[in-house]
C-alpha atoms as a PDB file:
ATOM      1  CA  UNK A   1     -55.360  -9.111  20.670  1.00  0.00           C
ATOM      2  CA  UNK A   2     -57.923 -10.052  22.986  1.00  0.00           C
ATOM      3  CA  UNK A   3     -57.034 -12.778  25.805  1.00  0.00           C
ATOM      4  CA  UNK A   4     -59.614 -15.614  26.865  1.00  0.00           C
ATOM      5  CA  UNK A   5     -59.492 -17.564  30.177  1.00  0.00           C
ATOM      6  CA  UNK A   6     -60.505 -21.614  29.093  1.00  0.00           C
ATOM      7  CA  UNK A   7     -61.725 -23.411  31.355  1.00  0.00           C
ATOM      8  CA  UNK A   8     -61.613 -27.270  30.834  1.00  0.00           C
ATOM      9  CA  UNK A   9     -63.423 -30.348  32.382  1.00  0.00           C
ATOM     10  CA  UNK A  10     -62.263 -33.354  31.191  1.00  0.00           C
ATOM     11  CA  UNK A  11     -64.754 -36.038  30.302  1.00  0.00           C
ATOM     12  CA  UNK A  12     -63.781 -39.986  30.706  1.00  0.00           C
ATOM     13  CA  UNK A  13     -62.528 -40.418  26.969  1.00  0.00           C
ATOM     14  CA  UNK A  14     -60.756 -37.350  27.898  1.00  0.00           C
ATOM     15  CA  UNK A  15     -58.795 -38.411  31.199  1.00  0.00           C
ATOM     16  CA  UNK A  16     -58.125 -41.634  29.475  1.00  0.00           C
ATOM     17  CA  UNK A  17     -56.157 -39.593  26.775  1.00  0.00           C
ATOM     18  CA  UNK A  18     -54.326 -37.658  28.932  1.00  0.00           C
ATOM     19  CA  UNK A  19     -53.239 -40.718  31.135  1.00  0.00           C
ATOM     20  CA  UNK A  20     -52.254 -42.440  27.882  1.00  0.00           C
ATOM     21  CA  UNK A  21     -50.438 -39.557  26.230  1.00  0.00           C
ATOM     22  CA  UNK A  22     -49.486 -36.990  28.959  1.00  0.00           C
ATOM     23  CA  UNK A  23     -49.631 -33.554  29.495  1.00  0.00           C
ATOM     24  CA  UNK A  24     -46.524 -31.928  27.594  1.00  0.00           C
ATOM     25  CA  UNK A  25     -48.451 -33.890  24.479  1.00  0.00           C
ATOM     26  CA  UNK A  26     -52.078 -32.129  24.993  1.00  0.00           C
ATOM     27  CA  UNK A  27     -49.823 -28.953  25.354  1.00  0.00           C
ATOM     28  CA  UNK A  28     -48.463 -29.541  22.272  1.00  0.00           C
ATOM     29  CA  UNK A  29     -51.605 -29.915  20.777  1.00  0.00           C
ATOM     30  CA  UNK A  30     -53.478 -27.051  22.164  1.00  0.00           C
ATOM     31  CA  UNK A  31     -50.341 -24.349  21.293  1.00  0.00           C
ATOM     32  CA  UNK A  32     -50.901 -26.021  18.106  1.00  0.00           C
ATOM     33  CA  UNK A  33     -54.344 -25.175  17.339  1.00  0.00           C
ATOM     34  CA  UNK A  34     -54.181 -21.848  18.687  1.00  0.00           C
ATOM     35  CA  UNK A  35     -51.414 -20.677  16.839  1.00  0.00           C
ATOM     36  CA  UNK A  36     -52.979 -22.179  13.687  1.00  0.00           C
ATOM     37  CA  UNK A  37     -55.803 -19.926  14.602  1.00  0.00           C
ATOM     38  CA  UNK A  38     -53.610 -17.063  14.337  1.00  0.00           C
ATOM     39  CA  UNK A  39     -53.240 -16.676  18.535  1.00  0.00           C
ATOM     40  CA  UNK A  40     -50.580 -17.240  21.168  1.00  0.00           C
ATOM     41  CA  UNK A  41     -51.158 -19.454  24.316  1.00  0.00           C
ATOM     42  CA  UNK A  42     -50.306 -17.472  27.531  1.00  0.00           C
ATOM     43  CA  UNK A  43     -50.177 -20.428  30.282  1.00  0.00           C
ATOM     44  CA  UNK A  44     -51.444 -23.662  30.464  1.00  0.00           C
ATOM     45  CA  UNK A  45     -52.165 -25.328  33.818  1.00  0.00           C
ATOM     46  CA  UNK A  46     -53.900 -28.875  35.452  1.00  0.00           C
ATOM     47  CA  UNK A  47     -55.465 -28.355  38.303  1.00  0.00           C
ATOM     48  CA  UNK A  48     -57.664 -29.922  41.144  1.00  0.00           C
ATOM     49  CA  UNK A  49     -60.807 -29.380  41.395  1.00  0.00           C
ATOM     50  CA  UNK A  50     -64.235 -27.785  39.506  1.00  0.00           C
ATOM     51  CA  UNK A  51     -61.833 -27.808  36.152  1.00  0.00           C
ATOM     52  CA  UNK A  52     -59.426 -29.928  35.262  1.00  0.00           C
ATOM     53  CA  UNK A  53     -57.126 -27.677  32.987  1.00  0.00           C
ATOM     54  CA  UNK A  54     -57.100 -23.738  32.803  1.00  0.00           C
ATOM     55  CA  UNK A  55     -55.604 -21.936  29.382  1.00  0.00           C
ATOM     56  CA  UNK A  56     -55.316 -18.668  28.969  1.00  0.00           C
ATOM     57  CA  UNK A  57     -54.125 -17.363  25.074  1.00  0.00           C
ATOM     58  CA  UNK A  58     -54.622 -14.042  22.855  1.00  0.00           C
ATOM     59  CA  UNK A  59     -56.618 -15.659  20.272  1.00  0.00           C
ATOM     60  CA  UNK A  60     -57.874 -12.661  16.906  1.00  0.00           C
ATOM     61  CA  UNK A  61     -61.274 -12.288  18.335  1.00  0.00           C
ATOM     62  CA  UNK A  62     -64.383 -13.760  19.714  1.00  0.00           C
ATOM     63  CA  UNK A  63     -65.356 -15.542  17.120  1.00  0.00           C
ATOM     64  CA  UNK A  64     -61.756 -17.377  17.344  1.00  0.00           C
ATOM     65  CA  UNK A  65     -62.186 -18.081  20.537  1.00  0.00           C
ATOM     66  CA  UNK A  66     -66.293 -19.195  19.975  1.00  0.00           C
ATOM     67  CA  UNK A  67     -64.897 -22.174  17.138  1.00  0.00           C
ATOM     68  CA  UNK A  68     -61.979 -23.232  19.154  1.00  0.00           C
ATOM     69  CA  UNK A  69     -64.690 -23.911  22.450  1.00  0.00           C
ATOM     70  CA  UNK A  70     -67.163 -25.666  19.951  1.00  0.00           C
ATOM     71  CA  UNK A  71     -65.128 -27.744  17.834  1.00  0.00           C
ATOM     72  CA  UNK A  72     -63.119 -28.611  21.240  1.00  0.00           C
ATOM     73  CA  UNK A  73     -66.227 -29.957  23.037  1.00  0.00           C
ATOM     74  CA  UNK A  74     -67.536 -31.208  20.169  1.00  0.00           C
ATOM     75  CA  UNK A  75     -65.149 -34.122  19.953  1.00  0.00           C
ATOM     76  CA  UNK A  76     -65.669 -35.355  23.240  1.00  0.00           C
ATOM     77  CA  UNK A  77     -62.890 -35.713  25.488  1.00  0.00           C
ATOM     78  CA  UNK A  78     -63.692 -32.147  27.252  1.00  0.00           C
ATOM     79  CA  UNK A  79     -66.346 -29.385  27.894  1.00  0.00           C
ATOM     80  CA  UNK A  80     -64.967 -25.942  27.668  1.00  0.00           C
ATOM     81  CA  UNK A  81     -65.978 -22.916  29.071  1.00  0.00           C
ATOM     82  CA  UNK A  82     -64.549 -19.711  27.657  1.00  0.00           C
ATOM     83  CA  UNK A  83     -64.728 -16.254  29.845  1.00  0.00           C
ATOM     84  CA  UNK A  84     -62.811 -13.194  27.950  1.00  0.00           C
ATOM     85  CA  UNK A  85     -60.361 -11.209  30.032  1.00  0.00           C
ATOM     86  CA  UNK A  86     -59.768  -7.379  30.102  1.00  0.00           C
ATOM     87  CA  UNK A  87     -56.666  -5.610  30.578  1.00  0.00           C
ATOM     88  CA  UNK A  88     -56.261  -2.546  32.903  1.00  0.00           C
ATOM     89  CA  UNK A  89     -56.080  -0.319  29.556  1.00  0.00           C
ATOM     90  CA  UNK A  90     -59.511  -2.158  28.802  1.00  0.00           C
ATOM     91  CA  UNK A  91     -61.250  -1.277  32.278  1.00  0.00           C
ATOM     92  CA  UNK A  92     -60.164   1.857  31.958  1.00  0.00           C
ATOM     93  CA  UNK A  93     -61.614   2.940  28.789  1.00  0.00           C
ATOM     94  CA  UNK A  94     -65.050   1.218  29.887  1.00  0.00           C
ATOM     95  CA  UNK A  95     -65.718   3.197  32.921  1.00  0.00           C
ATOM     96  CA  UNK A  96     -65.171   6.408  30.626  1.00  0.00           C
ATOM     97  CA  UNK A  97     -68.102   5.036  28.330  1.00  0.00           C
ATOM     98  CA  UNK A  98     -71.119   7.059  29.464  1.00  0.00           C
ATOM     99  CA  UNK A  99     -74.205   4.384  30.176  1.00  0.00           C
ATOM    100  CA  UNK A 100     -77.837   5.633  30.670  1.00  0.00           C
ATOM    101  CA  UNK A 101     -79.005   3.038  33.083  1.00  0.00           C
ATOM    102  CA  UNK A 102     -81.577   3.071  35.886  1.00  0.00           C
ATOM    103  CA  UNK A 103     -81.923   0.263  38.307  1.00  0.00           C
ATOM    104  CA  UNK A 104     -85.566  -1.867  38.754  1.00  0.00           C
ATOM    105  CA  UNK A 105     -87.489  -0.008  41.093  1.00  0.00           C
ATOM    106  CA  UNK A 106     -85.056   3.281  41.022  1.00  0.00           C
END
């Protein structure tokens, strides 16, 4: 299964969730919703900074991942950014694809 990186900022209706229900509950809640979606959450972590919470899971496929990061934002209390992850395996079998590329100006 593919694996996604999420990264979450956390809007004010957001933080004043969290603050009012904790973190093991949004846990809860996210492993809920991913699983429901057929995937399995990796690690789940607050953090300082640019984001406020990083997830990574194994979610089916793209389009998975793509409804989870709407409907998410879409109710408010966070913005999500979602980046998809390779494995080694993965790498490896890109750099044997051949590409016909030539750079500007080449």
């Amino acid at each position: 299964m593919p694996t996604y990186l999420f990264k979450v900022k956390l809007t004010a209706d957001g933080l004043k969730g969290l603050l009012r229900e904790g973190g093991s509950a949004r846990r809860e809640v996210v492993t809920r919703m991913i699983e429901g979606l057929g995937g399995r959450v990796e690690a789940m972590y607050w953090a300082f900074g640019d984001d406020d919470v990083y997830v990574t899971a194994e979610l089916p496929g793209n389009t998975s991942a793509a409804a989870m990061g709407m409907v998410v934002s879409a109710a408010g209390g966070v913005r999500t950014s979602t980046t998809v992850l390779l494995s080694a395996d993965e790498v490896d079998e890109a750099v044997r694809h051949q590409v016909d590329y030539r750079a500007p100006g080449a």
